[in-house]
C-alpha atoms as a PDB file:
ATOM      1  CA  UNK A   1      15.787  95.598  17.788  1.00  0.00           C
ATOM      2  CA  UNK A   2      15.648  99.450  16.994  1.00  0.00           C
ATOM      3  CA  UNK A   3      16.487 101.730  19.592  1.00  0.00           C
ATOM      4  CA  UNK A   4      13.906 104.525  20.672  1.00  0.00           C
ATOM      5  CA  UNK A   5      14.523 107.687  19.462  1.00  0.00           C
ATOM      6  CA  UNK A   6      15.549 110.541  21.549  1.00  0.00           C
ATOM      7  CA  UNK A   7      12.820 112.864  22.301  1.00  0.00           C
ATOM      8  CA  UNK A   8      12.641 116.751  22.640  1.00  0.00           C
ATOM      9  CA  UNK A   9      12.786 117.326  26.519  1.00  0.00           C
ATOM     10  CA  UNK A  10       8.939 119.257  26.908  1.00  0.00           C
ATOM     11  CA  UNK A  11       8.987 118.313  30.409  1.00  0.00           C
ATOM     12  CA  UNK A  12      11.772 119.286  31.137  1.00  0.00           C
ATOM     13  CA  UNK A  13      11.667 122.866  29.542  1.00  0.00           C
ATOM     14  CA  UNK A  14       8.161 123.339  31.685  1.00  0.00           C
ATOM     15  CA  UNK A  15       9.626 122.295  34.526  1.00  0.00           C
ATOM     16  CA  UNK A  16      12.197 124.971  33.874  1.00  0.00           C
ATOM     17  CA  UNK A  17       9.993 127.876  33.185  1.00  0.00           C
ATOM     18  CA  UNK A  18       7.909 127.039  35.748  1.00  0.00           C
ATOM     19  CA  UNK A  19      10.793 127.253  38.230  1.00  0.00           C
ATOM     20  CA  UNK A  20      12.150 130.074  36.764  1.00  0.00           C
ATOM     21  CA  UNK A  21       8.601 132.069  37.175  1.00  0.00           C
ATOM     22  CA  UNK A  22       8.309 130.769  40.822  1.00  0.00           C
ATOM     23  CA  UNK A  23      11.446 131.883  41.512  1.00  0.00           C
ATOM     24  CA  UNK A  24      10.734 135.266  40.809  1.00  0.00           C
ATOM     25  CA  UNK A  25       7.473 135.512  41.873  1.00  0.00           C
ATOM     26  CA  UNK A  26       9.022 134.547  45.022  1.00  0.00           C
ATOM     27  CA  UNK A  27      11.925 136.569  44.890  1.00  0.00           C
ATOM     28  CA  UNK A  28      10.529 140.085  43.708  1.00  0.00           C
ATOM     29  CA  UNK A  29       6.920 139.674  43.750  1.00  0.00           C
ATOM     30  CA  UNK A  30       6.233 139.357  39.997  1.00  0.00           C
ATOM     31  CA  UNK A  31       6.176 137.403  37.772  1.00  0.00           C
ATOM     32  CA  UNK A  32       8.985 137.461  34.433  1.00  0.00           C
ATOM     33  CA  UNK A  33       7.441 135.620  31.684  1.00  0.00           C
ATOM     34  CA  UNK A  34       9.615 136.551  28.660  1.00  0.00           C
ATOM     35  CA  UNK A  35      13.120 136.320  30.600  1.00  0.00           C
ATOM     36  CA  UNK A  36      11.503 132.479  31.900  1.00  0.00           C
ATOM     37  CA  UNK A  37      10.796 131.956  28.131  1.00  0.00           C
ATOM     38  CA  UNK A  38      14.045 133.030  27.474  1.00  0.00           C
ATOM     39  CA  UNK A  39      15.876 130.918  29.809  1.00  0.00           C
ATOM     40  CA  UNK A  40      13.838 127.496  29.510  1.00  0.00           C
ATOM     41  CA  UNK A  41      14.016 127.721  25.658  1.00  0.00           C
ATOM     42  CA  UNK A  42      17.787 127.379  25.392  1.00  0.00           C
ATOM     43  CA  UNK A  43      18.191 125.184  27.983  1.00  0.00           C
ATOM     44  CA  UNK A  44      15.948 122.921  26.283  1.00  0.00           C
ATOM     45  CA  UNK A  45      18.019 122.860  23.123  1.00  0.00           C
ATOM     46  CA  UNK A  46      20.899 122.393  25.376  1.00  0.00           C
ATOM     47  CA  UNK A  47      19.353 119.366  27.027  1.00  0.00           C
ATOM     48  CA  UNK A  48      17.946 118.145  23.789  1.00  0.00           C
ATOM     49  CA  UNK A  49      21.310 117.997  22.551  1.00  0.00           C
ATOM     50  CA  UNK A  50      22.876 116.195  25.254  1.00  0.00           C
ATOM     51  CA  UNK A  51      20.298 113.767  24.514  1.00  0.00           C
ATOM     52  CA  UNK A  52      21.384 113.340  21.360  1.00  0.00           C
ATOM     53  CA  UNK A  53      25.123 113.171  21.868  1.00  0.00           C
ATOM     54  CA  UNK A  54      24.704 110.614  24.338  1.00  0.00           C
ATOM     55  CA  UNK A  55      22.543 108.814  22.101  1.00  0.00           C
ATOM     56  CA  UNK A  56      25.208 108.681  19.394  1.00  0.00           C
ATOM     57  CA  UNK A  57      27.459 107.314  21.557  1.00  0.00           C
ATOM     58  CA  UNK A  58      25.880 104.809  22.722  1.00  0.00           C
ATOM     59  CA  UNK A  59      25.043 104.018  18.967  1.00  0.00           C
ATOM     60  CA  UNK A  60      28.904 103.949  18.051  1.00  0.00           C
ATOM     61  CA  UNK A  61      29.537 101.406  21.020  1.00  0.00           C
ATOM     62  CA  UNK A  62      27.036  98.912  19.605  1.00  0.00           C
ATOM     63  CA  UNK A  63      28.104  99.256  15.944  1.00  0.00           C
ATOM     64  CA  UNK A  64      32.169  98.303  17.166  1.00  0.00           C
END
């Protein structure tokens, strides 16, 4: 049986830039859009490629 793919992590980034906004809305009393962009959108990759590594692992333990 195939395994699923790994996914890009959308929820995960929004959940990201949403905290990130919060925060400063919070903090300072505006909100940051472009630094939450910033910020979320890397982290994504990040977590996107941990995915992926983790995947391939997992995938070289089955094959041996």
């Amino acid at each position: 049986m195939p395994a699923p793919h790994t996914t890009f992590p959308v929820a995960e980034g929004i959940g990201i830039f949403v905290g990130i906004v919060a925060w400063d809305l919070l903090a300072d009393g505006h909100m940051e859009i472009i630094k939450a962009l910033l910020i979320a959108a890397p982290c994504s990759l990040v977590w996107f490629g941990f995915r992926r590594w983790r995947e391939k692992g997992k995938d070289g333990d089955r094959h041996h």
